[in-house]
PDB file of N, CA and C in Angstrom:
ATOM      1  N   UNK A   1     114.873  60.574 206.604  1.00  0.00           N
ATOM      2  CA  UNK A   1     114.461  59.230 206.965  1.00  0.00           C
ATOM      3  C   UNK A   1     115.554  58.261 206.504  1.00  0.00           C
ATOM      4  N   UNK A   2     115.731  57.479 207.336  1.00  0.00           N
ATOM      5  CA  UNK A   2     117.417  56.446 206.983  1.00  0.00           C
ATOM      6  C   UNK A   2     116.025  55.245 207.169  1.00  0.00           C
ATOM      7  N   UNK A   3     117.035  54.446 205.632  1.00  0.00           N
ATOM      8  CA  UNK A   3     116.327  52.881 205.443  1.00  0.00           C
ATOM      9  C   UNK A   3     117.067  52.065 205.677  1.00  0.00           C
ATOM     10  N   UNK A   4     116.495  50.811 206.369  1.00  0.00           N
ATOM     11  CA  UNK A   4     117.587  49.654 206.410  1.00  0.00           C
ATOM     12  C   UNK A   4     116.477  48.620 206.377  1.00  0.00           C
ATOM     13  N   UNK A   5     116.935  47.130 205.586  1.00  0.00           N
ATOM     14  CA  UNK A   5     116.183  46.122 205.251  1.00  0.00           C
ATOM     15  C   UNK A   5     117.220  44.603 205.331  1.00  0.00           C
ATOM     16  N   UNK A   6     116.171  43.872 205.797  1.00  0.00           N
ATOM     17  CA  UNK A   6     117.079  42.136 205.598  1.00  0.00           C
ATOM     18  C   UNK A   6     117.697  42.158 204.500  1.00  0.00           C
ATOM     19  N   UNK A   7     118.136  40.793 204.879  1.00  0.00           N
ATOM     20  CA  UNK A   7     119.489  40.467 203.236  1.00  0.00           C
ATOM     21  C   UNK A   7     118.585  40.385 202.044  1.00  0.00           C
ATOM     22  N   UNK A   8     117.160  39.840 202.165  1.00  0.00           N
ATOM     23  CA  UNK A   8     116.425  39.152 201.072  1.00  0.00           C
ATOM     24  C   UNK A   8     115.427  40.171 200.748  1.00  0.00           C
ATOM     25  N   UNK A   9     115.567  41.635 201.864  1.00  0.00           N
ATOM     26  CA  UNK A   9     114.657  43.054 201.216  1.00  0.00           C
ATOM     27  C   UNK A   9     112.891  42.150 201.958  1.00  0.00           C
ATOM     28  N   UNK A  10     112.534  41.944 202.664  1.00  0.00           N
ATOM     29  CA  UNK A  10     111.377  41.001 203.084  1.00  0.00           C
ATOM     30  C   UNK A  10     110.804  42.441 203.986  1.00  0.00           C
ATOM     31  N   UNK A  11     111.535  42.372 204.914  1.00  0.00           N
ATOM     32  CA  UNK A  11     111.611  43.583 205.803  1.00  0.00           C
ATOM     33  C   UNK A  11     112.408  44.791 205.858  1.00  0.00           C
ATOM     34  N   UNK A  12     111.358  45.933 206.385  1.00  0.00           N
ATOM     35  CA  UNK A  12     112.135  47.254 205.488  1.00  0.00           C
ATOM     36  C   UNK A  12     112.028  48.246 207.149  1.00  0.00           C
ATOM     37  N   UNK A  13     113.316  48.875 207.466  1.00  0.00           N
ATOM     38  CA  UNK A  13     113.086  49.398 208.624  1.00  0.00           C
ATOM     39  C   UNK A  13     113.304  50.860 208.144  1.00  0.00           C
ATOM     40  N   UNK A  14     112.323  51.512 208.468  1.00  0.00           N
ATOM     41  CA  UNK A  14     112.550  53.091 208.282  1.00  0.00           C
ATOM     42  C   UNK A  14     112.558  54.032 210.022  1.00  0.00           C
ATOM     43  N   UNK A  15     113.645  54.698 209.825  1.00  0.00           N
ATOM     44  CA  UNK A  15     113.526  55.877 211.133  1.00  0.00           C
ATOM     45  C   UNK A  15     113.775  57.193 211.010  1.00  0.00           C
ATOM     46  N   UNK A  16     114.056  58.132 211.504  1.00  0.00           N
ATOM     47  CA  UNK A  16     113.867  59.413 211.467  1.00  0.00           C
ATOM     48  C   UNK A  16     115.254  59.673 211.683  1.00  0.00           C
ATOM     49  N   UNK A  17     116.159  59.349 212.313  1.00  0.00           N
ATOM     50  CA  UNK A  17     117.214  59.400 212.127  1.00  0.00           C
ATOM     51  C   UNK A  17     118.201  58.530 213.204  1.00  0.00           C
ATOM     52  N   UNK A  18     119.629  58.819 212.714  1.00  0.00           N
ATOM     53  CA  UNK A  18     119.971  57.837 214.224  1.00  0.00           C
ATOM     54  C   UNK A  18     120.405  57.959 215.637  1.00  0.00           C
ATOM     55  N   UNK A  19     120.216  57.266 216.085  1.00  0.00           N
ATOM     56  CA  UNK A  19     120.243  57.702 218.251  1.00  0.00           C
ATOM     57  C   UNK A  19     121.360  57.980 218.604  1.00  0.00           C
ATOM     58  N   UNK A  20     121.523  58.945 219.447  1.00  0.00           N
ATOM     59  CA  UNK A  20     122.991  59.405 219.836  1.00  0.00           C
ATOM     60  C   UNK A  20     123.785  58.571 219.640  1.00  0.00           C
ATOM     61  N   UNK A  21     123.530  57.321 220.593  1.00  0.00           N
ATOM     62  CA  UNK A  21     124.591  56.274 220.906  1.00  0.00           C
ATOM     63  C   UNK A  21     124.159  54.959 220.075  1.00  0.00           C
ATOM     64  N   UNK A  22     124.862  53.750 220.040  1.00  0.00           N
ATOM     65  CA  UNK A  22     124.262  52.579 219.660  1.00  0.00           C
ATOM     66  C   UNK A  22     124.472  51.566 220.692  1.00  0.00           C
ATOM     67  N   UNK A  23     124.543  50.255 221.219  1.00  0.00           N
ATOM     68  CA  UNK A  23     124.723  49.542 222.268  1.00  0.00           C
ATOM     69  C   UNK A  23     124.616  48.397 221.190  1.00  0.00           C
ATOM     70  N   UNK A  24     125.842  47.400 222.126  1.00  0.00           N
ATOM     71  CA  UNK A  24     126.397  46.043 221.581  1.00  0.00           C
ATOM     72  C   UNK A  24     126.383  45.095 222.753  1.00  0.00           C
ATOM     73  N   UNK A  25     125.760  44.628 222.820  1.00  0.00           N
ATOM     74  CA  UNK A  25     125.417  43.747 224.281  1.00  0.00           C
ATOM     75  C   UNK A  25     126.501  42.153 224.025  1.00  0.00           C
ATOM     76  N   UNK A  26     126.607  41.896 225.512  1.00  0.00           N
ATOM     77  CA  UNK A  26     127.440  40.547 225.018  1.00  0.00           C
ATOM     78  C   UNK A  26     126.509  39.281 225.766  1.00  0.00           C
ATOM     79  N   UNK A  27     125.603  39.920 225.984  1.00  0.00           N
ATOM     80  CA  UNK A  27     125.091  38.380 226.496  1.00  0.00           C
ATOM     81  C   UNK A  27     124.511  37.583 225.852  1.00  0.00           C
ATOM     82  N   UNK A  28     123.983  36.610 226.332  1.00  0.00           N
ATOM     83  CA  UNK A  28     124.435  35.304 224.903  1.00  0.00           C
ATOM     84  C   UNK A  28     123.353  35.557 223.703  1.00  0.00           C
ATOM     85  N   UNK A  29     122.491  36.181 223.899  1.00  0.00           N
ATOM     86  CA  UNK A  29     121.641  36.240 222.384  1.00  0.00           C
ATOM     87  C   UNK A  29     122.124  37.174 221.621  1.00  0.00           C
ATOM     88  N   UNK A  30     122.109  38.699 222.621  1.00  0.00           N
ATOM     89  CA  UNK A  30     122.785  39.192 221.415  1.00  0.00           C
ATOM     90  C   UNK A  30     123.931  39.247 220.551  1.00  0.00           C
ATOM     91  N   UNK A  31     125.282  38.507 221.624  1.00  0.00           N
ATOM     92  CA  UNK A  31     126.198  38.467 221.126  1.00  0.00           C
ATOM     93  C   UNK A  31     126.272  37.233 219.896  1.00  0.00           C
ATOM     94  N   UNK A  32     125.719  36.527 219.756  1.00  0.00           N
ATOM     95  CA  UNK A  32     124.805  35.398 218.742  1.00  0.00           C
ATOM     96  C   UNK A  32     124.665  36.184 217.752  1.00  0.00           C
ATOM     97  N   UNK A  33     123.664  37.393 218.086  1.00  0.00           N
ATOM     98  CA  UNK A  33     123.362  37.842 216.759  1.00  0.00           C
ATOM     99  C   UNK A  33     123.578  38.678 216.049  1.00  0.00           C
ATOM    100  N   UNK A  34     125.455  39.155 216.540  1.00  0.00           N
ATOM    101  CA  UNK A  34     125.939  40.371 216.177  1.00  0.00           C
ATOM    102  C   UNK A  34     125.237  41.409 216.131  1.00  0.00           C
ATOM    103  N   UNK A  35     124.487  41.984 216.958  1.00  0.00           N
ATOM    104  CA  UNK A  35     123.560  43.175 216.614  1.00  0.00           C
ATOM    105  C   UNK A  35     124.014  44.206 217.404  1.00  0.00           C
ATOM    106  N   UNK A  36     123.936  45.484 216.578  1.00  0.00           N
ATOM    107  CA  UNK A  36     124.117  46.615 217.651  1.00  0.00           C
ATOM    108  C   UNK A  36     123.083  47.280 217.434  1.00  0.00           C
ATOM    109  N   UNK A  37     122.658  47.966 218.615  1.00  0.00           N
ATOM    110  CA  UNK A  37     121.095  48.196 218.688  1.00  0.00           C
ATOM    111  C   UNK A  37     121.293  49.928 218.802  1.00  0.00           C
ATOM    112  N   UNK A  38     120.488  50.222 217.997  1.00  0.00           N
ATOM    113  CA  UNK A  38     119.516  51.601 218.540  1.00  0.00           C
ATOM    114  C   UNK A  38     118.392  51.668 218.386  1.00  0.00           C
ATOM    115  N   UNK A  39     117.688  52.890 219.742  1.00  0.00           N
ATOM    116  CA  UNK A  39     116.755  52.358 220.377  1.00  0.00           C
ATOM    117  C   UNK A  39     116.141  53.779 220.194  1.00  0.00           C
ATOM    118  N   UNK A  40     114.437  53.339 219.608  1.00  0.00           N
ATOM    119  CA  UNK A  40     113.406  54.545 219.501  1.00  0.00           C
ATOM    120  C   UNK A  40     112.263  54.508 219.901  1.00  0.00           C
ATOM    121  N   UNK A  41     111.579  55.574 220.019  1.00  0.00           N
ATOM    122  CA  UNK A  41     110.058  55.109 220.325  1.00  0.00           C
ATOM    123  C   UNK A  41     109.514  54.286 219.291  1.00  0.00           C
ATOM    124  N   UNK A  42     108.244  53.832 219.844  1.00  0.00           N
ATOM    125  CA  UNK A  42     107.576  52.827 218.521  1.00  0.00           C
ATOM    126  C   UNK A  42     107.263  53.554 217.417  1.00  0.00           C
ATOM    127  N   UNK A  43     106.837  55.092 218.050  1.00  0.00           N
ATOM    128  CA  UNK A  43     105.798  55.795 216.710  1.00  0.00           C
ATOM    129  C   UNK A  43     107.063  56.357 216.170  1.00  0.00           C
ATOM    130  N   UNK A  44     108.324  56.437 216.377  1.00  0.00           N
ATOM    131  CA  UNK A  44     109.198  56.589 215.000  1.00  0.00           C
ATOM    132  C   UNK A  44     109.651  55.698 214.488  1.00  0.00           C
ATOM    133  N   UNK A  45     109.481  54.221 214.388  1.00  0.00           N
ATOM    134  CA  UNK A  45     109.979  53.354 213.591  1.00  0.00           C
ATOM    135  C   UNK A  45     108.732  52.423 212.709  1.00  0.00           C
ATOM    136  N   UNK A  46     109.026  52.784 211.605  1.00  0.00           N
ATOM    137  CA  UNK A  46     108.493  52.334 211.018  1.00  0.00           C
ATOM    138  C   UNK A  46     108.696  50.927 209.671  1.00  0.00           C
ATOM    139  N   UNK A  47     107.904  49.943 210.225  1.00  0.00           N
ATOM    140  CA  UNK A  47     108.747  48.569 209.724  1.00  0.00           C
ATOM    141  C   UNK A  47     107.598  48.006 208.500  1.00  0.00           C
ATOM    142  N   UNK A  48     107.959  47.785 207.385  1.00  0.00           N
ATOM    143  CA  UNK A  48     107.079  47.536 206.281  1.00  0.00           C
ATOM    144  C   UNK A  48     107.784  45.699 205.995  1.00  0.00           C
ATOM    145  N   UNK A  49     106.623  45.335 205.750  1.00  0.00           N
ATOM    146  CA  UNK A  49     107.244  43.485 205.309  1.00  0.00           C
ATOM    147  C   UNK A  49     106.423  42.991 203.709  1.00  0.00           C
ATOM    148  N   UNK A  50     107.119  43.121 203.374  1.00  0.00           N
ATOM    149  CA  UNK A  50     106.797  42.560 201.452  1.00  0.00           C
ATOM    150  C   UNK A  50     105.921  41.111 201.758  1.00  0.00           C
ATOM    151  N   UNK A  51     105.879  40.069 202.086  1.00  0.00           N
ATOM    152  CA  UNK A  51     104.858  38.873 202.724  1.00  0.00           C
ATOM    153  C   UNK A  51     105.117  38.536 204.026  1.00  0.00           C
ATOM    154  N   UNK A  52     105.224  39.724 204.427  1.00  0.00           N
ATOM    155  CA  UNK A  52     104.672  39.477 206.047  1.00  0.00           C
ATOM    156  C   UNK A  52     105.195  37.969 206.549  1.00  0.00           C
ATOM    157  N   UNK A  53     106.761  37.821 206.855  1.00  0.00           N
ATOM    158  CA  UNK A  53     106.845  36.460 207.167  1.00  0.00           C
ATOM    159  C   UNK A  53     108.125  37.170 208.026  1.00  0.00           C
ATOM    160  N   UNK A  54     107.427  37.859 209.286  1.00  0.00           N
ATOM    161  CA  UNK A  54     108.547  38.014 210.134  1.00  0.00           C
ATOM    162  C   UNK A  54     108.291  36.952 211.694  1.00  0.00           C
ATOM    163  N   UNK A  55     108.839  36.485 212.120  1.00  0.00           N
ATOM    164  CA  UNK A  55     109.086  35.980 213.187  1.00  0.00           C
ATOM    165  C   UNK A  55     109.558  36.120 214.459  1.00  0.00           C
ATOM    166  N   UNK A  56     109.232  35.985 215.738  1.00  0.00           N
ATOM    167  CA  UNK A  56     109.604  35.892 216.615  1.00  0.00           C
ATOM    168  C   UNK A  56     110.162  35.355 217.766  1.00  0.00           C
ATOM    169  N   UNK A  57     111.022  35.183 218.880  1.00  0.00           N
ATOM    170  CA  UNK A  57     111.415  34.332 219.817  1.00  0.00           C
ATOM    171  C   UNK A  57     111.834  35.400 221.027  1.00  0.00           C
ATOM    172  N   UNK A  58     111.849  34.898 222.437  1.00  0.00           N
ATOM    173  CA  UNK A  58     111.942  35.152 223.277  1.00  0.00           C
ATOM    174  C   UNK A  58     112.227  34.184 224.084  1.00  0.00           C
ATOM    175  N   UNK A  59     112.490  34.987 225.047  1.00  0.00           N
ATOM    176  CA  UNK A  59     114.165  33.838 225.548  1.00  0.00           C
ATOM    177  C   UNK A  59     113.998  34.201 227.240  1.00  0.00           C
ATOM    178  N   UNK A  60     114.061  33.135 228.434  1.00  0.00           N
ATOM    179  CA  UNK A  60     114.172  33.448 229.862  1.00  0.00           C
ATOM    180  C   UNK A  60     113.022  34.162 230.507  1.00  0.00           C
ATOM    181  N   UNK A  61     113.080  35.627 231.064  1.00  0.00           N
ATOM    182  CA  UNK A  61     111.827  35.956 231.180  1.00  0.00           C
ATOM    183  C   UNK A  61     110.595  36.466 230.610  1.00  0.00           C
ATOM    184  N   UNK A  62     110.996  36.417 229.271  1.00  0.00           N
ATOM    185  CA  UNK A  62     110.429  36.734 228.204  1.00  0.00           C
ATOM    186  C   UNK A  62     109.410  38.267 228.068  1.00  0.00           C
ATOM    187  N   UNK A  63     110.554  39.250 228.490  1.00  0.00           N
ATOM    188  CA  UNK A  63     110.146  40.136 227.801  1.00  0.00           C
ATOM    189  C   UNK A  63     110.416  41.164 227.129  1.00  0.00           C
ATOM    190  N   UNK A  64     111.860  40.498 226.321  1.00  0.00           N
ATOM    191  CA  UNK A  64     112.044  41.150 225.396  1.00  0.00           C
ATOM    192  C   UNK A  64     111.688  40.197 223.574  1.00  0.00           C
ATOM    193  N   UNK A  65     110.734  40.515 222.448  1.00  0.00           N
ATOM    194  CA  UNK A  65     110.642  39.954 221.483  1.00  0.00           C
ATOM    195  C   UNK A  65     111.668  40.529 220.394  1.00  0.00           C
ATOM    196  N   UNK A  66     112.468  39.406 219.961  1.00  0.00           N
ATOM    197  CA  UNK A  66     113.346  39.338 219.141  1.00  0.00           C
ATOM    198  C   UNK A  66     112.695  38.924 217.409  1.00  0.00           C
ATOM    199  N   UNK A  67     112.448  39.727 216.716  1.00  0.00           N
ATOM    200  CA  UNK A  67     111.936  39.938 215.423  1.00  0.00           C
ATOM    201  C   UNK A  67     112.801  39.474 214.538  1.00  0.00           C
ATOM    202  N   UNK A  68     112.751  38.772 213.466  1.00  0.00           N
ATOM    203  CA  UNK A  68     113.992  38.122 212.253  1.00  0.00           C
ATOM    204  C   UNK A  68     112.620  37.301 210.884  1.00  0.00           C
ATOM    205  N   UNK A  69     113.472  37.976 209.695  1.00  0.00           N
ATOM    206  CA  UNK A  69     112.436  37.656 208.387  1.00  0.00           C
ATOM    207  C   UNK A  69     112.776  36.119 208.254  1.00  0.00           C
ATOM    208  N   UNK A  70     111.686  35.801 208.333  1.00  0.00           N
ATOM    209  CA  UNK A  70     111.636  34.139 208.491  1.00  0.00           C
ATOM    210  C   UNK A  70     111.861  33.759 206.707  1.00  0.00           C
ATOM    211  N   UNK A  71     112.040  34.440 205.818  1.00  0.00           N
ATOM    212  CA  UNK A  71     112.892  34.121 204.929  1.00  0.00           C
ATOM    213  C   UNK A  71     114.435  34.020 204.867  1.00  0.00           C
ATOM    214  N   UNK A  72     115.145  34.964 205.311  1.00  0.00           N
ATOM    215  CA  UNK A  72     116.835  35.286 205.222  1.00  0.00           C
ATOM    216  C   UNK A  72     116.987  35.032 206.533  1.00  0.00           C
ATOM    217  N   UNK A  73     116.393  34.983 207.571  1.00  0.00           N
ATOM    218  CA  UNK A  73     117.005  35.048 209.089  1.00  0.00           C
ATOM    219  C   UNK A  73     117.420  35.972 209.649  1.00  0.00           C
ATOM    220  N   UNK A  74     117.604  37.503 208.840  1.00  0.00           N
ATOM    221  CA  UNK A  74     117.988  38.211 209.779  1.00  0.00           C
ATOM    222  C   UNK A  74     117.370  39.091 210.827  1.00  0.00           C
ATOM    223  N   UNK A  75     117.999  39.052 212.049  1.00  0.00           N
ATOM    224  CA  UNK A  75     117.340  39.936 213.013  1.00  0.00           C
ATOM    225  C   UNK A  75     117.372  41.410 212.933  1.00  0.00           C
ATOM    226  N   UNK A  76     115.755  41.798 212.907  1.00  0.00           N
ATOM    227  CA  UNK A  76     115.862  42.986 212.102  1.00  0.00           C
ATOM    228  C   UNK A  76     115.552  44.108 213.716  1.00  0.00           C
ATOM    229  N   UNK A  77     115.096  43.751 214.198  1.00  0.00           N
ATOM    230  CA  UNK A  77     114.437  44.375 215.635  1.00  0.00           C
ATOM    231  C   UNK A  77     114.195  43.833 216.710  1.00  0.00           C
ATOM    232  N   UNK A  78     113.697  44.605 217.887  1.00  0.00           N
ATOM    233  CA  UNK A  78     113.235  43.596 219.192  1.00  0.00           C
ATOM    234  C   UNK A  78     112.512  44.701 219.813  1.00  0.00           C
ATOM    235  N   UNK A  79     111.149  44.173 220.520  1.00  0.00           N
ATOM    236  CA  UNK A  79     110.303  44.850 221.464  1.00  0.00           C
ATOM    237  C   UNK A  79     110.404  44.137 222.268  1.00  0.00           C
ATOM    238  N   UNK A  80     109.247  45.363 223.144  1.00  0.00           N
ATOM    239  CA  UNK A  80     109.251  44.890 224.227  1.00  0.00           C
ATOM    240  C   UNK A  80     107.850  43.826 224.422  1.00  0.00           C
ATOM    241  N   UNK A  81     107.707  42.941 225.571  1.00  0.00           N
ATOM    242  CA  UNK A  81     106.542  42.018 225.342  1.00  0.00           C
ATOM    243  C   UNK A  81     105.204  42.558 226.295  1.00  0.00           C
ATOM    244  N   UNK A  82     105.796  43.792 226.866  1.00  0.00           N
ATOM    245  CA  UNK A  82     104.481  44.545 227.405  1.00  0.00           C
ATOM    246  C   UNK A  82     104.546  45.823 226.984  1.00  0.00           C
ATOM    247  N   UNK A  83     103.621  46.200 226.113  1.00  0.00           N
ATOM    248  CA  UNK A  83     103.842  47.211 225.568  1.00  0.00           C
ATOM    249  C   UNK A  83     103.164  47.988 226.331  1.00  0.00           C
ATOM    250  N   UNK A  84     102.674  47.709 227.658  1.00  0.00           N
ATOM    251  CA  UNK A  84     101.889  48.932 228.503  1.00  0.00           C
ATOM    252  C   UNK A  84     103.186  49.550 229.141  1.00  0.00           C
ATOM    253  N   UNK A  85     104.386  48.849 229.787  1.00  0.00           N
ATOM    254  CA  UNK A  85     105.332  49.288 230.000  1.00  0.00           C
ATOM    255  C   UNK A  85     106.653  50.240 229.121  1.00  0.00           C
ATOM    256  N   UNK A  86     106.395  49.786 228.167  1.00  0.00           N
ATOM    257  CA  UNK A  86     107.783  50.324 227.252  1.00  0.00           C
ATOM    258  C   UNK A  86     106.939  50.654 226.381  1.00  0.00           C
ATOM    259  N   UNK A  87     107.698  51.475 225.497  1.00  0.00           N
ATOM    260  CA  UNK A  87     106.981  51.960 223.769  1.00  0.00           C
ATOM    261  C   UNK A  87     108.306  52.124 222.951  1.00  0.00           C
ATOM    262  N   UNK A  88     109.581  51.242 223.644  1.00  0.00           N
ATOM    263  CA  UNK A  88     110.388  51.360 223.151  1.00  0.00           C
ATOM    264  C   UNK A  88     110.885  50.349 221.990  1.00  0.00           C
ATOM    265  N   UNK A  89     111.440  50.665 220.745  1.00  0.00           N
ATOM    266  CA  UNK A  89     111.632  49.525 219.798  1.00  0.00           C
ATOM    267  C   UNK A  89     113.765  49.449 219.869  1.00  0.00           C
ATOM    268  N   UNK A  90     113.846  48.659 219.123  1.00  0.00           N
ATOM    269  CA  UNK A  90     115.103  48.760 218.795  1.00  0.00           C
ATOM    270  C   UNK A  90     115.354  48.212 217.695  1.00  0.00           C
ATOM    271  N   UNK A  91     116.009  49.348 216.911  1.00  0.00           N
ATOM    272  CA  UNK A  91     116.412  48.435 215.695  1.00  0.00           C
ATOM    273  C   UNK A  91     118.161  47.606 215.194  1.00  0.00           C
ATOM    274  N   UNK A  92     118.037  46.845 214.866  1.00  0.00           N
ATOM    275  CA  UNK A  92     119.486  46.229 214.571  1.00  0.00           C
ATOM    276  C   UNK A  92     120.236  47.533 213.530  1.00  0.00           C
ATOM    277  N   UNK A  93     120.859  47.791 213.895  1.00  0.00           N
ATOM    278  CA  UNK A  93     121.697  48.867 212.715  1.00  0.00           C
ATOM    279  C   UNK A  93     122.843  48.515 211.824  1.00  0.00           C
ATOM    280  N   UNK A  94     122.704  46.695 211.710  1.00  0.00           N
ATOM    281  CA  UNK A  94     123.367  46.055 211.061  1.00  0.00           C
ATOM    282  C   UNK A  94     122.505  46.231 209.996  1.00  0.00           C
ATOM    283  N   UNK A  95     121.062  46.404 210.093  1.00  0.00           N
ATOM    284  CA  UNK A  95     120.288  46.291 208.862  1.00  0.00           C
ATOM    285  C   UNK A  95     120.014  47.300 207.734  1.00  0.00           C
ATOM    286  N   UNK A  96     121.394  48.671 208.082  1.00  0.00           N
ATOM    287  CA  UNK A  96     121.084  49.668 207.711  1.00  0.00           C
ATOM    288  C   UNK A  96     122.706  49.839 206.785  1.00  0.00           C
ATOM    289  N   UNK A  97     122.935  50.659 205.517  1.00  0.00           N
ATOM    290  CA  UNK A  97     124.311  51.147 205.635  1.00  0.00           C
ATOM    291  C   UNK A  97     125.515  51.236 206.680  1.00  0.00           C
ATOM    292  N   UNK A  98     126.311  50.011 206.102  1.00  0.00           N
ATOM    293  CA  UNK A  98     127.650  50.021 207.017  1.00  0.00           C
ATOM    294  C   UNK A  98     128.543  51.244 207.685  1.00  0.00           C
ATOM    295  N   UNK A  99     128.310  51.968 206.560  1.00  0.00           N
ATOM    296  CA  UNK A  99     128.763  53.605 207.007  1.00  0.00           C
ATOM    297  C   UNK A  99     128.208  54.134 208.097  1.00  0.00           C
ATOM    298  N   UNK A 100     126.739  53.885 208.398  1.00  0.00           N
ATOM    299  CA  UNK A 100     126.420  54.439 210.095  1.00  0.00           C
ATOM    300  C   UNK A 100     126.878  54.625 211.276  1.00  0.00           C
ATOM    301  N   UNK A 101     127.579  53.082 211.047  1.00  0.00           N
ATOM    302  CA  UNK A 101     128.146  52.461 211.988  1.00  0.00           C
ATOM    303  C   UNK A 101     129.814  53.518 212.809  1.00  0.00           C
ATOM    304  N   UNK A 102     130.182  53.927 211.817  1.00  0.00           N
ATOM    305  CA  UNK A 102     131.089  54.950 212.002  1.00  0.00           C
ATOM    306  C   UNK A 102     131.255  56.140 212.400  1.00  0.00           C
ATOM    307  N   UNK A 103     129.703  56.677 212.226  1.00  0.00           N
ATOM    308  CA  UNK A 103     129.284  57.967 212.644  1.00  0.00           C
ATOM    309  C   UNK A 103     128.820  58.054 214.313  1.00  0.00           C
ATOM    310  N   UNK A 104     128.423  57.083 214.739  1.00  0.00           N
ATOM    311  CA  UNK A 104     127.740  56.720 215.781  1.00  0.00           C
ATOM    312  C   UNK A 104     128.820  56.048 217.023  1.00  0.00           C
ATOM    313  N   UNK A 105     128.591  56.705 218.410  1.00  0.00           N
ATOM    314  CA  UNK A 105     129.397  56.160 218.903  1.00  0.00           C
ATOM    315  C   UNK A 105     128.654  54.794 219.596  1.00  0.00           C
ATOM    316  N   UNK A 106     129.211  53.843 220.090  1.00  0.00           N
ATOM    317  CA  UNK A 106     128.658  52.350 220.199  1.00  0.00           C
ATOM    318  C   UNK A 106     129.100  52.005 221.104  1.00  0.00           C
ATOM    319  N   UNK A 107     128.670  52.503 222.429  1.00  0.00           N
ATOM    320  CA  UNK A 107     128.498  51.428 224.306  1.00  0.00           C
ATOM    321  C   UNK A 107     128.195  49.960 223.862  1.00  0.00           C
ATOM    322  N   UNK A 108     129.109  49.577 224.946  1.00  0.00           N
ATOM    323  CA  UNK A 108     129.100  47.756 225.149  1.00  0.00           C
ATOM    324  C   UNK A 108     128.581  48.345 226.548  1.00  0.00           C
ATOM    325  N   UNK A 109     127.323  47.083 226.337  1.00  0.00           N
ATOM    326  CA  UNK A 109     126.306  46.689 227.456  1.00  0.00           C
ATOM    327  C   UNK A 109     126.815  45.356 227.679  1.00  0.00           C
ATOM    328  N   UNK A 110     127.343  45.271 229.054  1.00  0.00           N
ATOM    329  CA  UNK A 110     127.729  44.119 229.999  1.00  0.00           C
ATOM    330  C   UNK A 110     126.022  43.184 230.078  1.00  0.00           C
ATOM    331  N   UNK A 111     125.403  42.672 229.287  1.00  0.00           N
ATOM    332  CA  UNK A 111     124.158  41.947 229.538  1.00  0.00           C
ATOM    333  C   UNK A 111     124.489  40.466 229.809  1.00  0.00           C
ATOM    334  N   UNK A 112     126.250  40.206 230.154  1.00  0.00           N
ATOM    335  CA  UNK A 112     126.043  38.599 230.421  1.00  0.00           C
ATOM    336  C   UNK A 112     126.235  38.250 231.751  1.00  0.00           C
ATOM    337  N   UNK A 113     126.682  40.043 232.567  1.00  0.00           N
ATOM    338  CA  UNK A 113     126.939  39.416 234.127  1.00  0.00           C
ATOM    339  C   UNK A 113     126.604  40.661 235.073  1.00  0.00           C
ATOM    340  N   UNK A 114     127.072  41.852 234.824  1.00  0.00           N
ATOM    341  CA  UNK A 114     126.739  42.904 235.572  1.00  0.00           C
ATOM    342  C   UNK A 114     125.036  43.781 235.188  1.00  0.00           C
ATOM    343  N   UNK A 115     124.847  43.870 234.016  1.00  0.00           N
ATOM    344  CA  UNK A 115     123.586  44.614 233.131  1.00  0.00           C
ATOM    345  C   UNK A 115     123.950  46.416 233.561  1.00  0.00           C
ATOM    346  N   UNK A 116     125.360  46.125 233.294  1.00  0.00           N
ATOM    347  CA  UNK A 116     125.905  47.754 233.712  1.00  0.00           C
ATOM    348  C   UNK A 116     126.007  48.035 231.873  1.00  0.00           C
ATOM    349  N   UNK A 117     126.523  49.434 231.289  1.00  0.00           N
ATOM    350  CA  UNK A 117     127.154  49.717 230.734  1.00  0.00           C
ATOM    351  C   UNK A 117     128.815  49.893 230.457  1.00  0.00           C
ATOM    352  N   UNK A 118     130.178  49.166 229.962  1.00  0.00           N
ATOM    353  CA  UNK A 118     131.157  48.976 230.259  1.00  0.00           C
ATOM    354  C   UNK A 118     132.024  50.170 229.744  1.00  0.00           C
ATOM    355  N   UNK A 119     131.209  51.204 229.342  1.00  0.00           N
ATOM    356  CA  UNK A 119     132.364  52.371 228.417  1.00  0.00           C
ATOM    357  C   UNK A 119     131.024  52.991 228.128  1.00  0.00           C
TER     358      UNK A 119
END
């Protein structure tokens, strides 16, 4: 089980391990929020909050929810806003050991003009 948590420890992301690939999107939110994402089912991620002061926003057609500890600000995750459709989560893997990041190879997602994958 790999842990990763906000700057201020508020929110605690636990998973089973990490996803083949990771994805770095450039369109304008995520590239905002430096995040590179990997992506799991819901029932393997498991997210614990010390006072429960996580927050949300959504943006255009709104259905993806963007999660961040409304103490430190950081964006820790994002669902989806119909969960009859997806059961998919994603977690920021900024929120985890920097070292991951190295092990893992990391697609740029064109999300500001094509919604292709660029590599």
């Amino acid at each position: 089980m790999l842990t990763g948590h906000c700057h201020c420890g508020n929110i605690t992301l636990k998973i089973p391990h990490l996803s083949k690939t990771a994805t770095e999107c450039n369109c304008s939110i995520c590239s905002r929020y430096a995040a590179i994402w990997g992506y799991f089912k819901d029932s393997e991620v498991k997210i614990i909050t010390k006072e429960n002061n996580v927050g949300d926003y959504s943006w255009g057609d709104k259905d993806i929810i963007f999660h961040h500890c409304t103490n430190c600000g950081c964006i820790t995750h994002y669902s989806s806003a119909n969960k009859s459709n997806s059961e998919r989560v994603a977690v920021n893997y900024r929120m985890f050991n920097p070292t991951i990041l190295t092990t893992i190879k990391i697609r740029h997602f064109d999300g500001a003009v094509s919604w292709t994958y660029i590599d």
